[in-house]
PDB file of N, CA and C in Angstrom:
ATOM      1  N   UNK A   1       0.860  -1.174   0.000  1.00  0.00           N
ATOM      2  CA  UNK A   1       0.000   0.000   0.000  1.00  0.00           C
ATOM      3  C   UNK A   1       0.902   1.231   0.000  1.00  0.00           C
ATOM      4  N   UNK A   2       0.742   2.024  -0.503  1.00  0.00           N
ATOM      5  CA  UNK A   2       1.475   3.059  -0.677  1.00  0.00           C
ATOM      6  C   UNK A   2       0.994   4.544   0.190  1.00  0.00           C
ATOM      7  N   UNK A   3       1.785   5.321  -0.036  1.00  0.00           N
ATOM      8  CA  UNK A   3       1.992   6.281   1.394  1.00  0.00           C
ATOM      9  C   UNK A   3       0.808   7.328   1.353  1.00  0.00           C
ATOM     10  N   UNK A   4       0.418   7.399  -0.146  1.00  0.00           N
ATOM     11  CA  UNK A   4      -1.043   8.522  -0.390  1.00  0.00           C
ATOM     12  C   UNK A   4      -2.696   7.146  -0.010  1.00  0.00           C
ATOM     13  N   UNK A   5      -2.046   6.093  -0.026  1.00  0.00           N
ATOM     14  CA  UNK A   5      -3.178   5.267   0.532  1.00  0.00           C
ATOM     15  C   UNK A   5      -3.507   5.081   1.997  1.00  0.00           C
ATOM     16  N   UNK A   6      -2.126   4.994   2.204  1.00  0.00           N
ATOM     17  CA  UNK A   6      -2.177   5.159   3.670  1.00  0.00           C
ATOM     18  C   UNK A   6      -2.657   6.173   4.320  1.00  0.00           C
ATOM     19  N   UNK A   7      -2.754   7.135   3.575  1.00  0.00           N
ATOM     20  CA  UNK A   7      -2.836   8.690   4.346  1.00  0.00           C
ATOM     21  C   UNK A   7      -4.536   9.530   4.267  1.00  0.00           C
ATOM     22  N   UNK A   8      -5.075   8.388   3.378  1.00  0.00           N
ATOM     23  CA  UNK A   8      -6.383   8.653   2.438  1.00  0.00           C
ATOM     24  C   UNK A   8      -6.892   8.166   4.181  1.00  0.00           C
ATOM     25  N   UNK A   9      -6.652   6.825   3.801  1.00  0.00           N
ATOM     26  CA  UNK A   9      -7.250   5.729   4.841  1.00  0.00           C
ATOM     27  C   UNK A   9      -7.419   6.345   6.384  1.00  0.00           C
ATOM     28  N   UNK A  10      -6.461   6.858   6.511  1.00  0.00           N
ATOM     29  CA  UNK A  10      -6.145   7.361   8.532  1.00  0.00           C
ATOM     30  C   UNK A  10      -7.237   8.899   7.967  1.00  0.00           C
ATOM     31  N   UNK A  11      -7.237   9.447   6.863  1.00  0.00           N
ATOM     32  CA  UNK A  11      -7.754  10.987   6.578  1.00  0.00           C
ATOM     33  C   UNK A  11      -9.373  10.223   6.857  1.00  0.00           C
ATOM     34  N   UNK A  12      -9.921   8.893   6.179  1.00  0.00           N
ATOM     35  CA  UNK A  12     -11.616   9.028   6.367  1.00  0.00           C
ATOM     36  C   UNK A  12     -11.628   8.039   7.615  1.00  0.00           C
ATOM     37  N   UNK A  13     -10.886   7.110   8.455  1.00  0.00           N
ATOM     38  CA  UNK A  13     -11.150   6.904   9.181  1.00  0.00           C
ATOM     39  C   UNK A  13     -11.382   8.515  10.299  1.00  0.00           C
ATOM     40  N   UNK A  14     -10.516   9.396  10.477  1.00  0.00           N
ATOM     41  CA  UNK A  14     -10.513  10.413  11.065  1.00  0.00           C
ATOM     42  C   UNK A  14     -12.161  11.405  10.928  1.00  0.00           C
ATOM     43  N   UNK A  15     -12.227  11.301   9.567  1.00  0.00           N
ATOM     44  CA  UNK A  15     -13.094  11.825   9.188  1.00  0.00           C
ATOM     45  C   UNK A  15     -14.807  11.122   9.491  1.00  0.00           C
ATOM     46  N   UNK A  16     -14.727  10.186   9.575  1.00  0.00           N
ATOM     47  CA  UNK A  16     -15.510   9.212  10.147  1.00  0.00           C
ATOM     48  C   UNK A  16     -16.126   9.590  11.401  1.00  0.00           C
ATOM     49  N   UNK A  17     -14.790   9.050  12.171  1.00  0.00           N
ATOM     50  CA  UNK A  17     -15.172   8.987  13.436  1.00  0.00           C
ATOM     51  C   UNK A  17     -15.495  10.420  13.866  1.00  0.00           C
ATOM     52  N   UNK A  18     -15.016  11.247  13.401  1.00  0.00           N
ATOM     53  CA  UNK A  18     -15.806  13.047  13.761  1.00  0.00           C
ATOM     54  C   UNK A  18     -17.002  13.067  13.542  1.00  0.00           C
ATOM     55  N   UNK A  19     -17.422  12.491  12.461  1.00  0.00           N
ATOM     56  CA  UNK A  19     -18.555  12.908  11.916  1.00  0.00           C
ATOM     57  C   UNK A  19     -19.597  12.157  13.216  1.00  0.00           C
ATOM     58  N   UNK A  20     -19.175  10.677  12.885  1.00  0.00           N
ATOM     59  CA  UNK A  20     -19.787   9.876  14.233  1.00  0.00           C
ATOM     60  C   UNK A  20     -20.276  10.493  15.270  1.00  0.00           C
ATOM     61  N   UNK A  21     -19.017  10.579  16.024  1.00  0.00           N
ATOM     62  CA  UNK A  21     -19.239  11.362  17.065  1.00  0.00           C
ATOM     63  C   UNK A  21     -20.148  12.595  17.012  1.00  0.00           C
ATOM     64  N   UNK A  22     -20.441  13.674  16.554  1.00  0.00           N
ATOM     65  CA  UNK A  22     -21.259  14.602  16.347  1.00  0.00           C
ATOM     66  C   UNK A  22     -22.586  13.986  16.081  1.00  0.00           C
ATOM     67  N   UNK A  23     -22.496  13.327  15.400  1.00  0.00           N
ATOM     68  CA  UNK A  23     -24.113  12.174  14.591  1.00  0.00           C
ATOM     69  C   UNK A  23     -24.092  11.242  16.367  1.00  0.00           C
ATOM     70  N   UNK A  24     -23.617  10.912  16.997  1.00  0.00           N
ATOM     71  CA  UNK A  24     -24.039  10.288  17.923  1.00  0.00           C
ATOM     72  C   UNK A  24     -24.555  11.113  19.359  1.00  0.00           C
ATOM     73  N   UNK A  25     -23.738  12.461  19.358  1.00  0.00           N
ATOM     74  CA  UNK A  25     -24.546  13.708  20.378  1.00  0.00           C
ATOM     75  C   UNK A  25     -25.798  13.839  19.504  1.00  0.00           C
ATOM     76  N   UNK A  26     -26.004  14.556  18.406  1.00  0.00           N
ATOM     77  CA  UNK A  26     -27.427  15.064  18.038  1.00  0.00           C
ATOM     78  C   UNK A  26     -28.487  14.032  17.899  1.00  0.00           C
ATOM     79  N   UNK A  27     -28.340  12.579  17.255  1.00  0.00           N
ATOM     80  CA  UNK A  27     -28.894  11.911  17.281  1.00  0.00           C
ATOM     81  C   UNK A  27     -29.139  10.511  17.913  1.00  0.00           C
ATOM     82  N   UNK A  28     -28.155  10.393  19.112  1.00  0.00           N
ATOM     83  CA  UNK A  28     -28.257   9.334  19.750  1.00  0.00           C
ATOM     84  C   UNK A  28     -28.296   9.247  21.236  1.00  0.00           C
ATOM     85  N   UNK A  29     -27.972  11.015  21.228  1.00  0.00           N
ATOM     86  CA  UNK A  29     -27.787  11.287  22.470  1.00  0.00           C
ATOM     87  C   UNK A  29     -26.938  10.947  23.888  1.00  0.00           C
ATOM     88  N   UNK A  30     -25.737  10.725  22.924  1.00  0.00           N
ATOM     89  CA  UNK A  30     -24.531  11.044  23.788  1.00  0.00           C
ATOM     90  C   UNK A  30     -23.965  12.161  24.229  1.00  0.00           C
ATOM     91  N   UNK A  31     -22.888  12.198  25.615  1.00  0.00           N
ATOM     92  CA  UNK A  31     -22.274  13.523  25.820  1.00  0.00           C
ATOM     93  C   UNK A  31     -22.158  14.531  25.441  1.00  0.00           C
ATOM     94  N   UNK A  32     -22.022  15.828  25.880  1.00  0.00           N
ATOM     95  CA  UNK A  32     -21.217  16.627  24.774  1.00  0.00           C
ATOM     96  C   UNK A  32     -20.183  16.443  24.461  1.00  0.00           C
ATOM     97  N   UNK A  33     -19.301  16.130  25.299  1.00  0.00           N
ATOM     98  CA  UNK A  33     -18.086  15.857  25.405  1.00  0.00           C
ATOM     99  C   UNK A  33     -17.403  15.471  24.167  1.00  0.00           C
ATOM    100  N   UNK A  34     -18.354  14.084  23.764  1.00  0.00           N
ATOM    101  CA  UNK A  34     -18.207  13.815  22.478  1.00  0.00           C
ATOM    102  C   UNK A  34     -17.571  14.744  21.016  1.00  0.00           C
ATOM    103  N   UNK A  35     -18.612  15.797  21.300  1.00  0.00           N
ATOM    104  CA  UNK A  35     -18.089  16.908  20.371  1.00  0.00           C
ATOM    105  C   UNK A  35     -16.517  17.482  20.211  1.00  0.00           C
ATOM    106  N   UNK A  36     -15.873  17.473  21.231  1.00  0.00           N
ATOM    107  CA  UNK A  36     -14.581  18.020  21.056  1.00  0.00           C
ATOM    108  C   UNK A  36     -13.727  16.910  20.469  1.00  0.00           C
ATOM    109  N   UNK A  37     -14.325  16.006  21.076  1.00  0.00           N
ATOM    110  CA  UNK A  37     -13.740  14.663  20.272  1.00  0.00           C
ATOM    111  C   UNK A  37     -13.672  14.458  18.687  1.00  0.00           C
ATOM    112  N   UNK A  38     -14.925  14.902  18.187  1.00  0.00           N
ATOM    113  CA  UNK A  38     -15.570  14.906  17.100  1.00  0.00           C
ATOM    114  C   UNK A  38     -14.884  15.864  16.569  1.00  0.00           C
ATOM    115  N   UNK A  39     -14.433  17.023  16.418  1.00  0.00           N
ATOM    116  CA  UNK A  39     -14.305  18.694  16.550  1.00  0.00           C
ATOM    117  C   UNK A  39     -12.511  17.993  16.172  1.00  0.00           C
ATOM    118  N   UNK A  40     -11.845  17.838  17.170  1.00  0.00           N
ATOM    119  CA  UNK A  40     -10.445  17.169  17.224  1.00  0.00           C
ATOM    120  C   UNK A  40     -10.019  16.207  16.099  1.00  0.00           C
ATOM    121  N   UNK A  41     -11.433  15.443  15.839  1.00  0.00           N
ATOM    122  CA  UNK A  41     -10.451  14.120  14.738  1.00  0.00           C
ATOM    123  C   UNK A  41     -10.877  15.302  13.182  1.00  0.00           C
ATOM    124  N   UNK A  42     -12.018  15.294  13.526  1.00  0.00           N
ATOM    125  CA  UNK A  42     -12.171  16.545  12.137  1.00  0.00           C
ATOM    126  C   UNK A  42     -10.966  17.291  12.014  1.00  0.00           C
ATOM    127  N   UNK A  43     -10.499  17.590  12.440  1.00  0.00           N
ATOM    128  CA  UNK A  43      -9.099  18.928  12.261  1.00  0.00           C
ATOM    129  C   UNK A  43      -7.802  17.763  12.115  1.00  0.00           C
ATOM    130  N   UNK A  44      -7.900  16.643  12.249  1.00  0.00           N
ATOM    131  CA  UNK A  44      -6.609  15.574  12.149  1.00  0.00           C
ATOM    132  C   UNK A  44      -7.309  15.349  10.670  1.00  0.00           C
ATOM    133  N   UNK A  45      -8.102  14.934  10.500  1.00  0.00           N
ATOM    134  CA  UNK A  45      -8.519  14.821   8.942  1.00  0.00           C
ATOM    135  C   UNK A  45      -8.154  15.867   8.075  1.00  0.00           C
ATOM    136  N   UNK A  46      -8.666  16.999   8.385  1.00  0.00           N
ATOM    137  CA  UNK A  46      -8.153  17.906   7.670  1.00  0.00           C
ATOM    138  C   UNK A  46      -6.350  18.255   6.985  1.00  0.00           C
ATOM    139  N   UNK A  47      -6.074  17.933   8.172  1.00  0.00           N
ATOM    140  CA  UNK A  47      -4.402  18.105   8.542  1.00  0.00           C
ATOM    141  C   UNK A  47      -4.310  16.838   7.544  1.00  0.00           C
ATOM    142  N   UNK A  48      -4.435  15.765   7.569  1.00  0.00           N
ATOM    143  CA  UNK A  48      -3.560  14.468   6.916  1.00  0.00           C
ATOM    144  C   UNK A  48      -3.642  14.630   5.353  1.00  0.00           C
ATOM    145  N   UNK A  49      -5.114  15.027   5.104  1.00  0.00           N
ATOM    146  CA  UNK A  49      -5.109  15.412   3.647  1.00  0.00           C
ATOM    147  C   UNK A  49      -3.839  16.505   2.898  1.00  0.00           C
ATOM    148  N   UNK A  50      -3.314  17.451   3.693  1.00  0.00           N
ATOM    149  CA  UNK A  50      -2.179  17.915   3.391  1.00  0.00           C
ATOM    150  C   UNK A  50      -1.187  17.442   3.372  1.00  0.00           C
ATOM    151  N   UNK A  51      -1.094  16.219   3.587  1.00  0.00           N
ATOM    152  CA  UNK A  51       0.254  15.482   3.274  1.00  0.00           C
ATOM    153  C   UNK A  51       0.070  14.586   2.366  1.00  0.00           C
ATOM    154  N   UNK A  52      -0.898  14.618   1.329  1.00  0.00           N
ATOM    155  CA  UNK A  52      -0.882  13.293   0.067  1.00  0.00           C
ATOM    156  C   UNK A  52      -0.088  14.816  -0.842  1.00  0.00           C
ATOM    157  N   UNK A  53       0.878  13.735  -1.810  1.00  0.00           N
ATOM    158  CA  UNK A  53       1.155  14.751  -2.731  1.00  0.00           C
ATOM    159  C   UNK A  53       0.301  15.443  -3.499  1.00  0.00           C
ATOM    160  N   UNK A  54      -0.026  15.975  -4.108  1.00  0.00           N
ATOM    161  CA  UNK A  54      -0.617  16.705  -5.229  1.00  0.00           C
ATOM    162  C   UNK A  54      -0.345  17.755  -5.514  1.00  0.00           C
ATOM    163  N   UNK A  55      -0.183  18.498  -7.086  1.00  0.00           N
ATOM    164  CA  UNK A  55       0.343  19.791  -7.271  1.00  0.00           C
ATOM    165  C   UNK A  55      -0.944  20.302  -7.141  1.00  0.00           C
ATOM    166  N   UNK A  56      -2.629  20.281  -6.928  1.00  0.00           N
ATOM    167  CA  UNK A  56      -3.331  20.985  -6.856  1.00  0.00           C
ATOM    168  C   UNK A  56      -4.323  20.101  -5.389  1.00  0.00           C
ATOM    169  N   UNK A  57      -5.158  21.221  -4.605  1.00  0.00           N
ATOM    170  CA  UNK A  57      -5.729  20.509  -3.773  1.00  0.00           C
ATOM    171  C   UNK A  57      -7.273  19.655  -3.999  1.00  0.00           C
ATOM    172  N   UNK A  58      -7.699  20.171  -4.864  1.00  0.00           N
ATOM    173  CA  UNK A  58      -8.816  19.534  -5.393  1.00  0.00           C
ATOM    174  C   UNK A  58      -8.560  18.568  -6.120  1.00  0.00           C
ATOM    175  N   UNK A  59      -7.742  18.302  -6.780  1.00  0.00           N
ATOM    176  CA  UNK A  59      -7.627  16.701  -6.595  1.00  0.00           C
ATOM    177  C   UNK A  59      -7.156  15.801  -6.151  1.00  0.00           C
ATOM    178  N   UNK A  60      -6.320  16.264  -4.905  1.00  0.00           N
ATOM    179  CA  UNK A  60      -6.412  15.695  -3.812  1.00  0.00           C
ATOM    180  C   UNK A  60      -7.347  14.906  -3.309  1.00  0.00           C
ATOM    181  N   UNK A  61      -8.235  16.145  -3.044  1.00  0.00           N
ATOM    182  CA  UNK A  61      -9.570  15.822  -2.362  1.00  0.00           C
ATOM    183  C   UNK A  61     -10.528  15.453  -3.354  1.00  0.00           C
ATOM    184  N   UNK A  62     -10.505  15.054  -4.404  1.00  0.00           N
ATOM    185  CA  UNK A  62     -11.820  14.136  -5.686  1.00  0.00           C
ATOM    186  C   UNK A  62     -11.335  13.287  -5.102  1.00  0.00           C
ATOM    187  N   UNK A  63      -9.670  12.332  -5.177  1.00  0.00           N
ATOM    188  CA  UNK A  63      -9.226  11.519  -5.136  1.00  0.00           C
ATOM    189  C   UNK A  63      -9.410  10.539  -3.395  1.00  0.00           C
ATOM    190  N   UNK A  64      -9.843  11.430  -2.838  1.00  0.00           N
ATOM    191  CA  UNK A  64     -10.063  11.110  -1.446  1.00  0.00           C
ATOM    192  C   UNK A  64     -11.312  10.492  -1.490  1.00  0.00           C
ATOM    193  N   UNK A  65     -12.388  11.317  -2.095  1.00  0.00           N
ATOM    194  CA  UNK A  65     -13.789  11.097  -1.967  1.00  0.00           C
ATOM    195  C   UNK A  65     -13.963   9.476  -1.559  1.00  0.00           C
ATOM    196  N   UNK A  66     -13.496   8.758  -2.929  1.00  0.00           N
ATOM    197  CA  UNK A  66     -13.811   7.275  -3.506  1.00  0.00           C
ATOM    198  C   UNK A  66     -13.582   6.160  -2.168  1.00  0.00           C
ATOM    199  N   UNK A  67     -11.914   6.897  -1.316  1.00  0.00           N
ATOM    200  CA  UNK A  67     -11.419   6.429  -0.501  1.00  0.00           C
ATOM    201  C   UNK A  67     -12.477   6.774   0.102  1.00  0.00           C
ATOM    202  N   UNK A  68     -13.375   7.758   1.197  1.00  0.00           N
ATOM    203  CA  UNK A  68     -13.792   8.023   2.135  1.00  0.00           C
ATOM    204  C   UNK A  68     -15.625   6.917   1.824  1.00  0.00           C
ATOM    205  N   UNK A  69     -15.764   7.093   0.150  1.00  0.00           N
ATOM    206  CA  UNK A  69     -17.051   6.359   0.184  1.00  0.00           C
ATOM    207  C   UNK A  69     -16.585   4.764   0.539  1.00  0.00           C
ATOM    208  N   UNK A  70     -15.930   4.409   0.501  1.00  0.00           N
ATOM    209  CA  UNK A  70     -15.661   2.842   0.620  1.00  0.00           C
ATOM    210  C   UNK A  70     -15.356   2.721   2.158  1.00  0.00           C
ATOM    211  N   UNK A  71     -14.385   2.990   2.764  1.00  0.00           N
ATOM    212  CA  UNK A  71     -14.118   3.474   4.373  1.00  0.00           C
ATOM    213  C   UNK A  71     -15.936   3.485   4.929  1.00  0.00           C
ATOM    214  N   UNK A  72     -16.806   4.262   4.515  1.00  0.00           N
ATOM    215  CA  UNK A  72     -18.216   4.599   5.140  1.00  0.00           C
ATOM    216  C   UNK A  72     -18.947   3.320   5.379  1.00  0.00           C
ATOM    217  N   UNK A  73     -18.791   3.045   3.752  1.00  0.00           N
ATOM    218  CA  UNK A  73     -19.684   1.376   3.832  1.00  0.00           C
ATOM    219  C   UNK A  73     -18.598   0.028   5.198  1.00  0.00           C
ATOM    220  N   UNK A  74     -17.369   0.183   5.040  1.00  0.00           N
ATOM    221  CA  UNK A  74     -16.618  -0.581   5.858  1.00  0.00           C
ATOM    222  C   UNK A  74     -17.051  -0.187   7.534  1.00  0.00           C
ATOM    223  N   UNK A  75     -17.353   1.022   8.099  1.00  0.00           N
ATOM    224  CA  UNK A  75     -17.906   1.289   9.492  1.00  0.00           C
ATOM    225  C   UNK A  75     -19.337   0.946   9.165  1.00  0.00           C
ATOM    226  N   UNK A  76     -20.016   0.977   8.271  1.00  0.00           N
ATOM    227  CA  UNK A  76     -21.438   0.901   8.358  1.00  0.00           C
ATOM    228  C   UNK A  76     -21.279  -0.584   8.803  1.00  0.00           C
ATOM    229  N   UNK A  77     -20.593  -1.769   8.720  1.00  0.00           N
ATOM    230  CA  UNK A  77     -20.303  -2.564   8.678  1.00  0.00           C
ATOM    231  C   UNK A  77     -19.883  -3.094   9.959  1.00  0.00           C
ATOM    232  N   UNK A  78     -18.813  -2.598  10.339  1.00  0.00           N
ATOM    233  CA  UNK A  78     -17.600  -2.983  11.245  1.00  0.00           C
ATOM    234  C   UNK A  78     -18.532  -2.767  12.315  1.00  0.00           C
ATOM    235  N   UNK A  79     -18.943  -1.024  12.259  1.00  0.00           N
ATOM    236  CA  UNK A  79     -19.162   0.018  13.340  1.00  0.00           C
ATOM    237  C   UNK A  79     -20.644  -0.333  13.993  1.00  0.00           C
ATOM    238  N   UNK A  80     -21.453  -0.559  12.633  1.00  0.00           N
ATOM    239  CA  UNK A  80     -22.949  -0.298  12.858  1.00  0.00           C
ATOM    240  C   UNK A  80     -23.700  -1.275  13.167  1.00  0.00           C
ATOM    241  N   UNK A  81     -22.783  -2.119  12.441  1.00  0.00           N
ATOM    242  CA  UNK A  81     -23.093  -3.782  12.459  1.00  0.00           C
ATOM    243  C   UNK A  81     -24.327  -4.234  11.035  1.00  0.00           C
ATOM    244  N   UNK A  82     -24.535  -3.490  10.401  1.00  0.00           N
ATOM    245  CA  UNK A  82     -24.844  -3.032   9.233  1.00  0.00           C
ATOM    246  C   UNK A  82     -24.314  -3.731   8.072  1.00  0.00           C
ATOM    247  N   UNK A  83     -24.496  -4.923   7.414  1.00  0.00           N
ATOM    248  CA  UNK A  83     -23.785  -5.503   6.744  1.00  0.00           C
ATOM    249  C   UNK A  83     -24.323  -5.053   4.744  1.00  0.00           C
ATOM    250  N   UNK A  84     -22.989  -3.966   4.485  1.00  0.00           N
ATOM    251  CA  UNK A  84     -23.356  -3.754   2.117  1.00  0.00           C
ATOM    252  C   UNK A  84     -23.992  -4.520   2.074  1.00  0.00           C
ATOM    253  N   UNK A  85     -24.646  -4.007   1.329  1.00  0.00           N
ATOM    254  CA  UNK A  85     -25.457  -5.124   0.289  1.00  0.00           C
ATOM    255  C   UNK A  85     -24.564  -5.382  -0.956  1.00  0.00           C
ATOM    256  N   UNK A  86     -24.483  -5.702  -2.460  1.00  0.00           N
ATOM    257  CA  UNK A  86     -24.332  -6.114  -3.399  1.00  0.00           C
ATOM    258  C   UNK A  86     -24.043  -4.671  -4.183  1.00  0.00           C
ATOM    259  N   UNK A  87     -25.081  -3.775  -3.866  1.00  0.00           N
ATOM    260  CA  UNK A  87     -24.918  -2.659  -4.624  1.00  0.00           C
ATOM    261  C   UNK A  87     -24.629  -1.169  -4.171  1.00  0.00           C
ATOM    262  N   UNK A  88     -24.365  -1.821  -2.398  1.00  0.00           N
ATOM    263  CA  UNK A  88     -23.231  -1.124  -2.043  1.00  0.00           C
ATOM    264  C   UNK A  88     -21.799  -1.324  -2.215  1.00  0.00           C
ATOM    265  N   UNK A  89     -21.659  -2.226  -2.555  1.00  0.00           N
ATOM    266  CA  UNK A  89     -20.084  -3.366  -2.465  1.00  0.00           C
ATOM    267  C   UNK A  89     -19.254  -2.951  -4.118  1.00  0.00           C
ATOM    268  N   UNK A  90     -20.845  -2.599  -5.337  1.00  0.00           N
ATOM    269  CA  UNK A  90     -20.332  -2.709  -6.135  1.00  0.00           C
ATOM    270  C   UNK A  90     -20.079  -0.836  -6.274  1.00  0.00           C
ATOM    271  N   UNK A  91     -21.006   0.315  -5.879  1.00  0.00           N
ATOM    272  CA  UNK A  91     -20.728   1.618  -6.018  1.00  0.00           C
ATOM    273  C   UNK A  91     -19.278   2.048  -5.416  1.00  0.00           C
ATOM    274  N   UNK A  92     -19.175   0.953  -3.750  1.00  0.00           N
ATOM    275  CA  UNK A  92     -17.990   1.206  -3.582  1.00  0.00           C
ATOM    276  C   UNK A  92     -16.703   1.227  -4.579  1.00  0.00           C
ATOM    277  N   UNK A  93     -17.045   0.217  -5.247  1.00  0.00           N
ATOM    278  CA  UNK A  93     -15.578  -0.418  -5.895  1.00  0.00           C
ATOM    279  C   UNK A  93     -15.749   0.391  -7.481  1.00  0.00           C
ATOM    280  N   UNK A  94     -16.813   0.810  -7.608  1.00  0.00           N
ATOM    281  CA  UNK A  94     -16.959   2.066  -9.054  1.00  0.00           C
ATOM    282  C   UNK A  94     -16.291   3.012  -8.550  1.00  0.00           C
ATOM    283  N   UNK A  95     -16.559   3.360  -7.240  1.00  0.00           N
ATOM    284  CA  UNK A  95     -15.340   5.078  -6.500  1.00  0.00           C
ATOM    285  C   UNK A  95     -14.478   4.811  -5.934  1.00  0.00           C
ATOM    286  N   UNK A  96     -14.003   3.362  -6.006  1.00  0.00           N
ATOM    287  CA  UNK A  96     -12.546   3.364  -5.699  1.00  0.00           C
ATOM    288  C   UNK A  96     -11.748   3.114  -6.746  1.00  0.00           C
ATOM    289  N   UNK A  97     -12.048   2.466  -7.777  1.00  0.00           N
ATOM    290  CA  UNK A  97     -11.539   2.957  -9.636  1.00  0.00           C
ATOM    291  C   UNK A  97     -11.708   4.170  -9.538  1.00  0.00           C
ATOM    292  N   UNK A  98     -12.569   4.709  -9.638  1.00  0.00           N
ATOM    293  CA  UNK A  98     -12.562   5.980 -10.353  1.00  0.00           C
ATOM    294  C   UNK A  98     -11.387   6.899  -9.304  1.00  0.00           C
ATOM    295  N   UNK A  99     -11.311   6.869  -7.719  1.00  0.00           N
ATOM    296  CA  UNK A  99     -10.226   7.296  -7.024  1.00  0.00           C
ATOM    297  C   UNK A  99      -8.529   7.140  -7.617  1.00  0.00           C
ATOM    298  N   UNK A 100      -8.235   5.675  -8.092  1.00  0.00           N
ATOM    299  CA  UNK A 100      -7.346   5.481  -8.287  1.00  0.00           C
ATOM    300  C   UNK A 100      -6.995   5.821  -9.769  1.00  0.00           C
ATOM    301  N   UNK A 101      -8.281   6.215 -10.347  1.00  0.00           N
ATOM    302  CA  UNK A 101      -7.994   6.957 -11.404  1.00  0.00           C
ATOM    303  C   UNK A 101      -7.530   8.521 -11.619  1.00  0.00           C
ATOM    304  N   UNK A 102      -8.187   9.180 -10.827  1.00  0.00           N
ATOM    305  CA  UNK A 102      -7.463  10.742 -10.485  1.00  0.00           C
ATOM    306  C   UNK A 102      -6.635  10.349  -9.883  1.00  0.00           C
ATOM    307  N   UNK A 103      -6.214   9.825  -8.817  1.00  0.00           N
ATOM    308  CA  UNK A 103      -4.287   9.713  -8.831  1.00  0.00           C
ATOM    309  C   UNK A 103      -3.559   9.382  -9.101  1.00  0.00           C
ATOM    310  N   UNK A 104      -3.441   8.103  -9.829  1.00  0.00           N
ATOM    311  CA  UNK A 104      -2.638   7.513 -10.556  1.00  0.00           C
ATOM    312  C   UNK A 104      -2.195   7.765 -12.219  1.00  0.00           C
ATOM    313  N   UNK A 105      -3.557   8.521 -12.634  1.00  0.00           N
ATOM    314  CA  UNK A 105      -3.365   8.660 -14.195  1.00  0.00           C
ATOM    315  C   UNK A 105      -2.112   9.761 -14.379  1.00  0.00           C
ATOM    316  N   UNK A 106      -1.556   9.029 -15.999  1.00  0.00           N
ATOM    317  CA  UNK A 106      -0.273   9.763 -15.919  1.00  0.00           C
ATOM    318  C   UNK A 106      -0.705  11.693 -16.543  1.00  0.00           C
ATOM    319  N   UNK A 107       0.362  12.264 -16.329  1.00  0.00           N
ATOM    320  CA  UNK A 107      -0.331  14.003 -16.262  1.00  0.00           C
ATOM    321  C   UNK A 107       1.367  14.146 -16.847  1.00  0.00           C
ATOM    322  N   UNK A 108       0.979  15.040 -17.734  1.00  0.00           N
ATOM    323  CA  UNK A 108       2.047  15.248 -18.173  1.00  0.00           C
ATOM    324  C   UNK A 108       2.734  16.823 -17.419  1.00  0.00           C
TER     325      UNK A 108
END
């Protein structure tokens, strides 16, 4: 796995679990506390995305998307206990081509 995969991966797990956390105060009715938590990994997400190379930041961040939709379905999973269906399994794997297509394609 390489070092912009790695960095995708820790960016939507981060991004995840912020979001979580916030989605679990308003709607599940946990702590506040939660929030700074939430508030904290959001700003580590933010931060990690600045370290994938790219000469521009937006495609950076297209290239993230695909990563972060596949990561979602994997907690819906792991997290939620929520098991893809077929045509989640397969949209995932359409935006994770198409991810590895904005970063990998050659650019002259």
């Amino acid at each position: 796995m390489g070092r912009a995969a790695l960095i995708y991966l820790a960016a939507a797990l981060a991004e995840i679990g912020g979001c979580f956390a916030i989605w679990s105060v308003l709607r599940l009715g946990r702590a506040a506390w939660w929030l700074g938590a939430g508030l904290g990994s959001l700003a580590l997400f933010a931060w990690l995305l600045t370290l994938v190379e790219s000469a521009a930041a937006g495609r950076a961040f297209a290239a993230y998307g695909g990563v972060y939709i596949a990561a979602s379905l994997a907690w819906l999973w792991l997290v939620e206990g929520v098991r893809p269906d077929g045509w989640d399994l397969a949209g995932g794997a359409l935006c994770l081509a198409g991810a590895g297509l904005i970063l990998l394609a050659p650019r002259g």
